[in-house]
N, C-alpha and C. Protein backbone atom coordinates (compact mmCIF):
# COMPACT_ATOMS: atom_id res chain seq x y z
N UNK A 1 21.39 -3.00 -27.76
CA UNK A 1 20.43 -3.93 -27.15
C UNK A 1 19.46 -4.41 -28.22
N UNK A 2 19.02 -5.95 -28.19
CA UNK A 2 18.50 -5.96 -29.44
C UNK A 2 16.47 -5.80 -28.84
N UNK A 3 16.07 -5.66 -29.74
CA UNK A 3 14.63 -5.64 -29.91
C UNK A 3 14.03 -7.19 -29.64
N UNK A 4 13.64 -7.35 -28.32
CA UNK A 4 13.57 -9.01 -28.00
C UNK A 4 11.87 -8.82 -27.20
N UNK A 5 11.24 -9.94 -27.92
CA UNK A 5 9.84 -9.84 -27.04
C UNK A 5 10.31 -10.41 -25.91
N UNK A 6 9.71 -9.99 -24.88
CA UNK A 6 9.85 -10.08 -23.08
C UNK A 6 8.57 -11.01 -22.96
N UNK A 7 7.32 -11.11 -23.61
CA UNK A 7 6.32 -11.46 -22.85
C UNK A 7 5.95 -12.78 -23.03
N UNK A 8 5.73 -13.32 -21.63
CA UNK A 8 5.19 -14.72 -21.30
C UNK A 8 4.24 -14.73 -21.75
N UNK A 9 3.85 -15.93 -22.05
CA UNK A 9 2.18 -16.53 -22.71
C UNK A 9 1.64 -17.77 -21.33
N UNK A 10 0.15 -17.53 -21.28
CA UNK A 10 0.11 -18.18 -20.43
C UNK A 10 -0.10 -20.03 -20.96
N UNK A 11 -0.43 -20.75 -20.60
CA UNK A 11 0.13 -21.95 -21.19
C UNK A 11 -1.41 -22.78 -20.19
N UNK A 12 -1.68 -22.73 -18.82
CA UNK A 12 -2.24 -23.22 -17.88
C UNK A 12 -1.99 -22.87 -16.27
N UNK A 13 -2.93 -22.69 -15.92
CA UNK A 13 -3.13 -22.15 -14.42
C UNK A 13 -3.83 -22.93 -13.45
N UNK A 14 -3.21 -23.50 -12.59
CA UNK A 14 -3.49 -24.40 -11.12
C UNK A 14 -4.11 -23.36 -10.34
N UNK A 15 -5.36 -23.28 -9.60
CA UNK A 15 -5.55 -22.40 -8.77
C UNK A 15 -5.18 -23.69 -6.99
N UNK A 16 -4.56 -22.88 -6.53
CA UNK A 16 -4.21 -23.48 -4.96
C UNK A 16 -5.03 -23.24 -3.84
N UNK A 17 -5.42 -22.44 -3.81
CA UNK A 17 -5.78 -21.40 -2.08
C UNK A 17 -6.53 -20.16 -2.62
N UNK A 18 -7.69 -20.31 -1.99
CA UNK A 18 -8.62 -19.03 -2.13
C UNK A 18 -7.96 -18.72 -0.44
N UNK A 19 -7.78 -17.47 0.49
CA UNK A 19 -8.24 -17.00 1.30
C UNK A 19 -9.18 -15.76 1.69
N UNK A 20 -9.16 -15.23 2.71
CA UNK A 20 -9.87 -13.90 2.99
C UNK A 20 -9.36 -12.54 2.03
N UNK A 21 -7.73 -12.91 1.64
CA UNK A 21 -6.74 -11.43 1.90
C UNK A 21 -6.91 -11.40 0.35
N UNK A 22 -5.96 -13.21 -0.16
CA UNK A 22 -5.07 -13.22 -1.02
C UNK A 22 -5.55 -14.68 -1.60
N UNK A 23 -5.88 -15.17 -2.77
CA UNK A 23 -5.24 -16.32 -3.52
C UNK A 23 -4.07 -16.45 -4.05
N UNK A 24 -3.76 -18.25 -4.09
CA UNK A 24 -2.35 -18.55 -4.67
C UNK A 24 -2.79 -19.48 -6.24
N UNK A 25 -2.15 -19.57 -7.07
CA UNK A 25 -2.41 -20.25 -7.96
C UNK A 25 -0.70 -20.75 -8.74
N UNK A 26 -0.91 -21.52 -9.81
CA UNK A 26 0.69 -21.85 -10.65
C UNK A 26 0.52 -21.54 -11.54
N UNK A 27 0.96 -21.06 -12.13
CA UNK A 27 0.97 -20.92 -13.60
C UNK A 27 2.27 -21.75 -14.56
N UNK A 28 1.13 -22.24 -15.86
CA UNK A 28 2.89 -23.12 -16.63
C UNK A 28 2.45 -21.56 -18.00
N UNK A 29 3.90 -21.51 -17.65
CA UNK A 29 3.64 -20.18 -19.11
C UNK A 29 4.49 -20.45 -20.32
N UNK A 30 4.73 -20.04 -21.31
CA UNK A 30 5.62 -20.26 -22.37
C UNK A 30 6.40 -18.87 -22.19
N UNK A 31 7.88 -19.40 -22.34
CA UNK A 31 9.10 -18.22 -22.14
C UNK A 31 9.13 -17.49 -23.98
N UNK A 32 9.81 -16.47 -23.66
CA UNK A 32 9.92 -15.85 -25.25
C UNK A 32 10.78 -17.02 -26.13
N UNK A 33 11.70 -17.63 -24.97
CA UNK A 33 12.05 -18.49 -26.17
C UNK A 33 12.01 -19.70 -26.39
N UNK A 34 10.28 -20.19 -26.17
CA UNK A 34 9.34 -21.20 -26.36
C UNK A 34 9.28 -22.04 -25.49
N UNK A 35 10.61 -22.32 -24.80
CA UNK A 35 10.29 -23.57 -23.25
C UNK A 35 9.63 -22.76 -22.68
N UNK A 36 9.02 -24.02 -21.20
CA UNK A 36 8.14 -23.20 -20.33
C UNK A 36 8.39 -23.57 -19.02
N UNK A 37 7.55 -22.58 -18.19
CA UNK A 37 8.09 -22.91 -16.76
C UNK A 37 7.55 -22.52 -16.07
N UNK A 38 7.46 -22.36 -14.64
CA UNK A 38 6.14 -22.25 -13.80
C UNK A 38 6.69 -20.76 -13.11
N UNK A 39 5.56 -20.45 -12.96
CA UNK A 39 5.08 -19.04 -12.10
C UNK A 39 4.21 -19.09 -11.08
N UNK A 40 4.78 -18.78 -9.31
CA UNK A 40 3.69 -18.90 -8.30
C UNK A 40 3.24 -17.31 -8.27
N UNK A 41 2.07 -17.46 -8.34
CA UNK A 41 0.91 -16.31 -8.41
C UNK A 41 0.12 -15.71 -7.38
N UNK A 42 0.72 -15.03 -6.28
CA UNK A 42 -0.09 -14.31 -5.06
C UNK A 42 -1.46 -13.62 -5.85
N UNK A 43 -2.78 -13.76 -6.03
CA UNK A 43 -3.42 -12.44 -6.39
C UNK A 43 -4.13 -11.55 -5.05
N UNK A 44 -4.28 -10.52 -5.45
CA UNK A 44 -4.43 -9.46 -4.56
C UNK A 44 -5.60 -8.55 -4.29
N UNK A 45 -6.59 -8.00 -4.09
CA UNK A 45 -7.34 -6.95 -4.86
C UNK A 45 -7.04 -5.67 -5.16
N UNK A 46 -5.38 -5.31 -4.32
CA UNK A 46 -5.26 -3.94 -4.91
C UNK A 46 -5.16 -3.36 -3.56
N UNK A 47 -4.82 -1.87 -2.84
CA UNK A 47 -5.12 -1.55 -1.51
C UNK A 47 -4.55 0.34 -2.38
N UNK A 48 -4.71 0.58 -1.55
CA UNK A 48 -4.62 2.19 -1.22
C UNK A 48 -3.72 2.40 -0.03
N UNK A 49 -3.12 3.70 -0.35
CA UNK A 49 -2.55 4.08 0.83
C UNK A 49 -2.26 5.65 0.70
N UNK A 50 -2.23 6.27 2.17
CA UNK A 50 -2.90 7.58 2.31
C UNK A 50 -1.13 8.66 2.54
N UNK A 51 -1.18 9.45 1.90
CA UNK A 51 0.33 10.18 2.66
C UNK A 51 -0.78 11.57 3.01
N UNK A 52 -0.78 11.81 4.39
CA UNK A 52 -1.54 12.39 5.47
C UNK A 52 -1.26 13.61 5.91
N UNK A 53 -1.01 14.90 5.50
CA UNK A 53 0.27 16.09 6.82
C UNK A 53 -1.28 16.84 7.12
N UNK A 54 -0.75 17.06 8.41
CA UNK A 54 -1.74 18.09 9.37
C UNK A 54 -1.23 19.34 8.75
N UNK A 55 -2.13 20.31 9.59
CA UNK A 55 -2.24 21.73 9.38
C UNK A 55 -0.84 22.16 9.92
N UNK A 56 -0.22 21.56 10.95
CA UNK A 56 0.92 21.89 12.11
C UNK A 56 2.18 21.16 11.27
N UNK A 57 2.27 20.32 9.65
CA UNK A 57 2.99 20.23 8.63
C UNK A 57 3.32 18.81 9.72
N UNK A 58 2.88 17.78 10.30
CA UNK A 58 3.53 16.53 10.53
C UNK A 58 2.36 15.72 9.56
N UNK A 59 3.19 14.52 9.49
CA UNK A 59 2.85 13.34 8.53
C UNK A 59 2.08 12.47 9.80
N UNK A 60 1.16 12.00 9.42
CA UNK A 60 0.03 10.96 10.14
C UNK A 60 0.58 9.31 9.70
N UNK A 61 1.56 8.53 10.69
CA UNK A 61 1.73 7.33 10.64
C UNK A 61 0.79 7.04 11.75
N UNK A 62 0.79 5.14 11.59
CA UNK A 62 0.08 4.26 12.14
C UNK A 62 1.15 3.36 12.66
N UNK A 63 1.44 3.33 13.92
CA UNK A 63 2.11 1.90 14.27
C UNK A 63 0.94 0.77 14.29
N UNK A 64 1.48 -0.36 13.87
CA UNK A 64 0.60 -1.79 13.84
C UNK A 64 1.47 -2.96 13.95
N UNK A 65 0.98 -3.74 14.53
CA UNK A 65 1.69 -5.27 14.35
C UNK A 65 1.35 -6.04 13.29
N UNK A 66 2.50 -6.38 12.63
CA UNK A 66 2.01 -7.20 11.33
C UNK A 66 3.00 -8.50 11.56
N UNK A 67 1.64 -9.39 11.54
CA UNK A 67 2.33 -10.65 11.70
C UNK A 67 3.40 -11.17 10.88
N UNK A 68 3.29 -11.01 9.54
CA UNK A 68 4.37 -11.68 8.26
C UNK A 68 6.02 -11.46 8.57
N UNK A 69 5.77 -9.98 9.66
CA UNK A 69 7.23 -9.53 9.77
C UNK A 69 7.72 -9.45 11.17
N UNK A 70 6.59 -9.95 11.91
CA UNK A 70 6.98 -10.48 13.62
C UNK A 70 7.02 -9.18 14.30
N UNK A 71 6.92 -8.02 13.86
CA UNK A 71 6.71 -7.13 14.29
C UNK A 71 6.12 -5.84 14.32
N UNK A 72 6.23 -4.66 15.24
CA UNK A 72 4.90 -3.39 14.84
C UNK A 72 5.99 -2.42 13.83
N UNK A 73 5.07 -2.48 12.82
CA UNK A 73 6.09 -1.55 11.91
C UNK A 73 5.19 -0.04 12.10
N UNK A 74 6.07 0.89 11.57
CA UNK A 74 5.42 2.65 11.56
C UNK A 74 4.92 2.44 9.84
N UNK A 75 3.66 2.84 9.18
CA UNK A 75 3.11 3.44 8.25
C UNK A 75 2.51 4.33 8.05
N UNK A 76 2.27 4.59 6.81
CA UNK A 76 0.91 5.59 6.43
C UNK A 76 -0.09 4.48 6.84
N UNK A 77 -1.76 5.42 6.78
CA UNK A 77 -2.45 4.41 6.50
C UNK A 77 -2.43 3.95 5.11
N UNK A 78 -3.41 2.65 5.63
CA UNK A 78 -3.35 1.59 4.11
C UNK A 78 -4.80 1.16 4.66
N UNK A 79 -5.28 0.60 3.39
CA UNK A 79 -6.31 -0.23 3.38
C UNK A 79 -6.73 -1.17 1.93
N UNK A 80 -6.82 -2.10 2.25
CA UNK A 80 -7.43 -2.77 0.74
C UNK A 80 -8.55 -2.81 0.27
N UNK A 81 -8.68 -3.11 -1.17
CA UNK A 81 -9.95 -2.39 -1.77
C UNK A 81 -10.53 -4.02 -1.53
N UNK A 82 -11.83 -4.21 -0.91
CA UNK A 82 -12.30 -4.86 -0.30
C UNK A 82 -13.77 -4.41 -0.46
N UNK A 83 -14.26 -3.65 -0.78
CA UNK A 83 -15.63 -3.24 -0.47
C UNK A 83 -15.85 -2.72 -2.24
N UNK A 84 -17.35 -3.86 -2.42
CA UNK A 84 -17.95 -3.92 -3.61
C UNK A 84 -18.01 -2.83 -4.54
N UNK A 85 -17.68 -2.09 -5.42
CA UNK A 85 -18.10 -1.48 -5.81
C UNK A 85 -17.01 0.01 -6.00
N UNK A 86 -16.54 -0.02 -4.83
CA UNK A 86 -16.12 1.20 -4.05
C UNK A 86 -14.54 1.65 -5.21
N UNK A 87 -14.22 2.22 -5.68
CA UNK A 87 -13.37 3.14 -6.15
C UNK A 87 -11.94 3.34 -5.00
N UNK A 88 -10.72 3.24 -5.96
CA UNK A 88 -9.95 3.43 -4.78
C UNK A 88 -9.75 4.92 -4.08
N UNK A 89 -10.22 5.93 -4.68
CA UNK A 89 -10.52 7.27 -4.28
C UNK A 89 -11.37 7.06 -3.04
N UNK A 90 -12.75 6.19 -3.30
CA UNK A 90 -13.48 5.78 -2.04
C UNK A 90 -12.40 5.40 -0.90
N UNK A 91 -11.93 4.62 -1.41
CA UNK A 91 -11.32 3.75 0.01
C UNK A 91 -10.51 4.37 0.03
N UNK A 92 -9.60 4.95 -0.19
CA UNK A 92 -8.89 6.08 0.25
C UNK A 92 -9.33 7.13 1.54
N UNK A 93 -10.40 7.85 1.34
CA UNK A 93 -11.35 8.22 2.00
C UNK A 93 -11.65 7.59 3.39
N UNK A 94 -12.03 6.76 2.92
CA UNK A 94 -12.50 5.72 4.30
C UNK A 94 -11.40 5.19 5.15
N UNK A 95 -10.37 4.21 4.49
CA UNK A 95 -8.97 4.33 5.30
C UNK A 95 -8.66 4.83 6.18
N UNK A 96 -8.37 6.28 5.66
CA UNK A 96 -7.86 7.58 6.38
C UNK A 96 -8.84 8.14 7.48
N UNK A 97 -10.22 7.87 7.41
CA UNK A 97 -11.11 8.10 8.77
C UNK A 97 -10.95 6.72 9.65
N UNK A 98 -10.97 5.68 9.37
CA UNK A 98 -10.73 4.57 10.22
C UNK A 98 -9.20 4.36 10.87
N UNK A 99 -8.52 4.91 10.39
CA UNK A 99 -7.12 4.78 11.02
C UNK A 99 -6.68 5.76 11.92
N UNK A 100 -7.30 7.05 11.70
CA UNK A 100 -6.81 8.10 11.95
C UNK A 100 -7.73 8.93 12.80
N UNK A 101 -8.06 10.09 13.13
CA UNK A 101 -9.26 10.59 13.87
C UNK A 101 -9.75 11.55 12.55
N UNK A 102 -8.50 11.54 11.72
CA UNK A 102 -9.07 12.75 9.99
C UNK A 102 -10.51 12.07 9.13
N UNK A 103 -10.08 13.19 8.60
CA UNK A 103 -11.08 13.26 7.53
C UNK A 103 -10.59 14.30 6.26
N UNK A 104 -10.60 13.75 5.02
CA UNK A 104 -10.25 14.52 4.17
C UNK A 104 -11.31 15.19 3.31
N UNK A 105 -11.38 16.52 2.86
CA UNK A 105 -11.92 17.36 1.86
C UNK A 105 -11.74 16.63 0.42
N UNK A 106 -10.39 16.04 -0.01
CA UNK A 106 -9.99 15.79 -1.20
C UNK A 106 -8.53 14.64 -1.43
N UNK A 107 -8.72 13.97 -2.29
CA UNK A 107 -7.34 12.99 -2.25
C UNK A 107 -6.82 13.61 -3.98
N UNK A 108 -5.80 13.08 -4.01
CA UNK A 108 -5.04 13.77 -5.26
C UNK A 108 -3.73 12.07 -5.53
N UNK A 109 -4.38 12.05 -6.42
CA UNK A 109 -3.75 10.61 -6.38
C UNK A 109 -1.93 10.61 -6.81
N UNK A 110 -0.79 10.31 -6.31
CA UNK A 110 0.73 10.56 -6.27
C UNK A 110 0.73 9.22 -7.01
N UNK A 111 0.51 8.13 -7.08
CA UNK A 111 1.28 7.25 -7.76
C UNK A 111 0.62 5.89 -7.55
N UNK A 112 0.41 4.94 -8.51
CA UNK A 112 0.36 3.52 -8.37
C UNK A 112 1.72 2.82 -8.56
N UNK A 113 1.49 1.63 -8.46
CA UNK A 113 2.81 0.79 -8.20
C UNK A 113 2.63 -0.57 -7.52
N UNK A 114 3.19 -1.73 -8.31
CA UNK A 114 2.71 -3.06 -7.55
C UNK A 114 3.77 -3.06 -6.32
N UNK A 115 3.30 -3.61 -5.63
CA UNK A 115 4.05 -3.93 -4.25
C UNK A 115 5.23 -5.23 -4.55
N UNK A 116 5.32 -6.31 -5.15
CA UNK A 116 6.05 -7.24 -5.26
C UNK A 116 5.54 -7.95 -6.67
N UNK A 117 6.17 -7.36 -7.64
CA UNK A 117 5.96 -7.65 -8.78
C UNK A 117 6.17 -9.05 -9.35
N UNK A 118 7.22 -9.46 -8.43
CA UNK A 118 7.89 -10.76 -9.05
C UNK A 118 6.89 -12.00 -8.87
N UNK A 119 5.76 -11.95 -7.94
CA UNK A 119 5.05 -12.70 -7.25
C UNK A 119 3.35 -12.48 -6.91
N UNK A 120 3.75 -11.46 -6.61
CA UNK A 120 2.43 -10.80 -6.33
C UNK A 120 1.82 -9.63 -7.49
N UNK A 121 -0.18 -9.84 -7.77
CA UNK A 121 -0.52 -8.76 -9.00
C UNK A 121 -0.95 -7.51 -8.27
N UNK A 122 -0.70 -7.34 -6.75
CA UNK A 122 -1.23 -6.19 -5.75
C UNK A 122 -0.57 -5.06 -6.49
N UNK A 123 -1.36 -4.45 -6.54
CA UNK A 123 -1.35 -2.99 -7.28
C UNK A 123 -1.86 -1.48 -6.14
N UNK A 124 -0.97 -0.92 -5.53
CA UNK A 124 -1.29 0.25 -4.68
C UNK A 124 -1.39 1.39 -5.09
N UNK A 125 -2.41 2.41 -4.63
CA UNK A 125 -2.81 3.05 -4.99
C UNK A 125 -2.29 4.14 -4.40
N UNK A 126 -1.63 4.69 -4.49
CA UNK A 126 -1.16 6.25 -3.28
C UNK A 126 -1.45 7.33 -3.42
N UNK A 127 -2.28 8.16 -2.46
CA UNK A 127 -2.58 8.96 -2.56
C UNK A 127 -2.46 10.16 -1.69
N UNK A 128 -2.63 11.50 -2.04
CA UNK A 128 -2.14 12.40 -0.73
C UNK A 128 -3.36 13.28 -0.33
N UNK A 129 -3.79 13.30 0.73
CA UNK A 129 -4.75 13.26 1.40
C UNK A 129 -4.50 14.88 1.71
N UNK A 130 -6.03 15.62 1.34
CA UNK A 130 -5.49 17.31 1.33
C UNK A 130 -7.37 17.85 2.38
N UNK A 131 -6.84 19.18 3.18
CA UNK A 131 -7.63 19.71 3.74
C UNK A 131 -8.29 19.17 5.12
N UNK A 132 -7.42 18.40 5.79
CA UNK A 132 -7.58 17.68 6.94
C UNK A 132 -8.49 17.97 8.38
N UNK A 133 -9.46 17.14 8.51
CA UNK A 133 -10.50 17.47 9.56
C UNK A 133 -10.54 16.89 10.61
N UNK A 134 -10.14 17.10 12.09
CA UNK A 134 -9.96 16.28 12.72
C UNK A 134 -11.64 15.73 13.13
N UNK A 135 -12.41 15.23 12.35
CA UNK A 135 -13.91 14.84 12.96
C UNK A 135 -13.93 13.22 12.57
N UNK A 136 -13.25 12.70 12.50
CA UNK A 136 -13.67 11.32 12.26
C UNK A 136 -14.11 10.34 12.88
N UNK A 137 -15.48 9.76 12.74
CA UNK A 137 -16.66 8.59 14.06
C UNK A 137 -16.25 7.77 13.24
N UNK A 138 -15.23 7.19 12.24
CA UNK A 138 -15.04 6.05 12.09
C UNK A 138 -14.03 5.28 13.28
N UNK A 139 -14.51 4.01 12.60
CA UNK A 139 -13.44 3.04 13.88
C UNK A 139 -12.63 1.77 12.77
N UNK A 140 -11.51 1.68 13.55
CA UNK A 140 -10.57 0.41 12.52
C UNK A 140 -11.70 -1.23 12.83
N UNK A 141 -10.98 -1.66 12.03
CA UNK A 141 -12.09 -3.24 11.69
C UNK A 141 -11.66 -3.83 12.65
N UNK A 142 -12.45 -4.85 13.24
CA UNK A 142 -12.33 -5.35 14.59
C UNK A 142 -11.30 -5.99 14.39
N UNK A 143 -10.42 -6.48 13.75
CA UNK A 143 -9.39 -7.33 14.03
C UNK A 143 -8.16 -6.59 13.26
N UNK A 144 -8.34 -4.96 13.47
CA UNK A 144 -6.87 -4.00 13.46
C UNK A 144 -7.15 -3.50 14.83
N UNK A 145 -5.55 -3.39 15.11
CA UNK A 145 -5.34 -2.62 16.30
C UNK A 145 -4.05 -1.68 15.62
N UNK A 146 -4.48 -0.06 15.89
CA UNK A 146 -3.32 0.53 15.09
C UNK A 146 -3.12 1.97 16.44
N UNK A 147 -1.97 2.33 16.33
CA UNK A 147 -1.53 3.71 17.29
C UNK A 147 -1.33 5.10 16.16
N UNK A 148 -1.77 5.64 16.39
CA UNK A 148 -0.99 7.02 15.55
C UNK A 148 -0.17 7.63 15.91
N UNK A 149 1.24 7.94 15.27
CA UNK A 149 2.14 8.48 15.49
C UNK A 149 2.14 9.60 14.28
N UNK A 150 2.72 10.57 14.95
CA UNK A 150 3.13 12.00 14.32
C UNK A 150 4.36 12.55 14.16
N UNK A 151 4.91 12.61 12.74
CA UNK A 151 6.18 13.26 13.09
C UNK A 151 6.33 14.16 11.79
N UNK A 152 7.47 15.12 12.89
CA UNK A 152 7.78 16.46 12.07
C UNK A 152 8.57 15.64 10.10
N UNK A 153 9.30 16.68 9.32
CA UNK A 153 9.98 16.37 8.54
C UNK A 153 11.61 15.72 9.07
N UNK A 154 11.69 16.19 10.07
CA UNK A 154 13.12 15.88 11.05
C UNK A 154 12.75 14.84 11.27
N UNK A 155 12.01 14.64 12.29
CA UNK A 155 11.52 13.40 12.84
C UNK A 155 11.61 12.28 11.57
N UNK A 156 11.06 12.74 10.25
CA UNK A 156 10.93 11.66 9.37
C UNK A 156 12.86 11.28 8.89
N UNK A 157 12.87 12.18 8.69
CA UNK A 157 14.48 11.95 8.19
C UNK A 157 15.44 11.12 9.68
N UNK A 158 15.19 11.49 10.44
CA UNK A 158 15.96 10.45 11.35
C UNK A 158 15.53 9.19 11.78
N UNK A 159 14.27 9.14 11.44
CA UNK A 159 13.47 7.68 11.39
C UNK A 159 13.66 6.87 10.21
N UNK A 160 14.38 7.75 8.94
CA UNK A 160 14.80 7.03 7.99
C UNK A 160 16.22 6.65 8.06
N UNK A 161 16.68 7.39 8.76
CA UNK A 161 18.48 7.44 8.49
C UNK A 161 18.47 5.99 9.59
N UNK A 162 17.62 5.83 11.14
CA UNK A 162 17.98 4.47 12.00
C UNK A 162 17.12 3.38 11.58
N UNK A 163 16.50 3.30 10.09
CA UNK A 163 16.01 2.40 9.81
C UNK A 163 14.71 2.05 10.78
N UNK A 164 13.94 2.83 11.00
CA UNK A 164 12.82 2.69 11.63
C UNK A 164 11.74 2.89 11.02
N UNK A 165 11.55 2.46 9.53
CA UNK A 165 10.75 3.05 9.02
C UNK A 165 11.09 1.46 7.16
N UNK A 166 10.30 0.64 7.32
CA UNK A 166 10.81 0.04 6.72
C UNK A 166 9.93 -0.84 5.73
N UNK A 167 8.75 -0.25 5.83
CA UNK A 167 7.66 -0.44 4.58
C UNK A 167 7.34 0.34 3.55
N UNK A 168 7.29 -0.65 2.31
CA UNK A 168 7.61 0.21 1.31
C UNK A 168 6.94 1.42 0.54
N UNK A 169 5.52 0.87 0.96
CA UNK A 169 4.40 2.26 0.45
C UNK A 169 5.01 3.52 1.66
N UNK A 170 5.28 3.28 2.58
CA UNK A 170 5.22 4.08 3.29
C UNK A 170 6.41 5.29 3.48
N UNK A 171 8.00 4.29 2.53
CA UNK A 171 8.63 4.82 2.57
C UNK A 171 8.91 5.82 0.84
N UNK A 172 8.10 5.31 -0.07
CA UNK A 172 7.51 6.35 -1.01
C UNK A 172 7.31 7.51 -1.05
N UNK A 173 5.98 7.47 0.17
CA UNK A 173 5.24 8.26 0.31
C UNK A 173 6.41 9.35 0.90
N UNK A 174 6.69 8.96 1.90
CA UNK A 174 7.60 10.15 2.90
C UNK A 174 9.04 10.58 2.31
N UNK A 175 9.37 9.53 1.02
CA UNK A 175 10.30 10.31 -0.06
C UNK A 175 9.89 11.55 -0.65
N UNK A 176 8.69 10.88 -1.37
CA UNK A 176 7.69 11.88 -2.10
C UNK A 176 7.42 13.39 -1.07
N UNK A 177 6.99 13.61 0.17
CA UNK A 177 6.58 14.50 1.02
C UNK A 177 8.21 15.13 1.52
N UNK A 178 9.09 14.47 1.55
CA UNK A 178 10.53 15.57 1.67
C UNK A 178 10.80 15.82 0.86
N UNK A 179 10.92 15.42 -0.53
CA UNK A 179 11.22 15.87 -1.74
C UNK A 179 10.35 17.11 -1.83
N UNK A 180 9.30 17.69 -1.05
CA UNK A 180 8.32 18.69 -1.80
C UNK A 180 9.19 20.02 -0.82
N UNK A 181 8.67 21.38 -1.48
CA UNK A 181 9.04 22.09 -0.53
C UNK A 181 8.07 22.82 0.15
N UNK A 182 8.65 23.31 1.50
CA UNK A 182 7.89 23.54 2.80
C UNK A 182 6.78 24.79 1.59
């Protein structure tokens, strides 16, 4: 294989669409081998996401409806880093009391990883959520509506085998948590 620079140069950037979540922008970049060509640019701020087990060893999903995919998918929680200042260890933290009735002692961070590299610069944060309290007075943001679901390691493996389980932080995470041992 030969020794070949990979990296684009940026050349000029169209910004399109500010929204609430996400901006879009174009980019004209220069290729390694000097033509150029455009790149559409989701940016992101980044989000967190929680892999959750109770004392009784089940994993803490969230059913939710997500519009992009027409339907309620099963997750961990998630949340995006959205709040000034705040550390994704913070929001980690906070997430996991607003989604859930928990509360964690400590997070231990398992892995970053962009969500859709080809398009999007969202960068997730995953983390595994340790010493679980069921005291949480937080509440989800007025415009989430989420269910908690609980399931054993069985439960997870047959929710993976009928394809019921089909987001990708989420299906990480619950790789990561059967891969460990009891």
């Amino acid at each position: 294989m030969q020794n070949q620079n990979l990296t684009e140069k940026l050349i000029s950037s169209n910004h399109i669409f500010t929204g609430k979540v996400i901006s879009l922008q174009v980019d004209t970049i220069e290729l390694p081998n000097g033509k150029s060509a455009t790149r559409e640019l989701v940016k992101h701020p980044g989000a967190v996401a929680i892999l959750a087990i109770t004392q009784d060893n089940t994993v803490i999903l969230v059913e939710q409806y997500r519009h992009p995919c027409g339907k309620i998918m099963l997750e961990i929680p998630a949340g995006k880093l959205d709040v000034q200042g705040e550390s994704p260890e913070q929001c980690a933290f906070r997430e996991l009391a607003e989604e859930t009735p928990y509360t964690a002692q400590r997070m231990t961070l398992l892995y970053t990883f962009y969500t859709a590299a080809g398009f999007c610069n969202e960068k997730m944060y995953l983390y595994q959520a340790h010493d679980l309290l069921k005291n949480s007075q937080s509440e989800t943001d007025e415009d989430e509506f989420v269910r908690q679901v609980y399931l054993s390691k069985e439960d997870v493996k047959k929710a993976l085998k009928n394809q019921e389980i089909q987001d990708s932080k989420t299906l990480i995470a619950l790789q990561h948590w059967l891969a460990q041992e009891d």
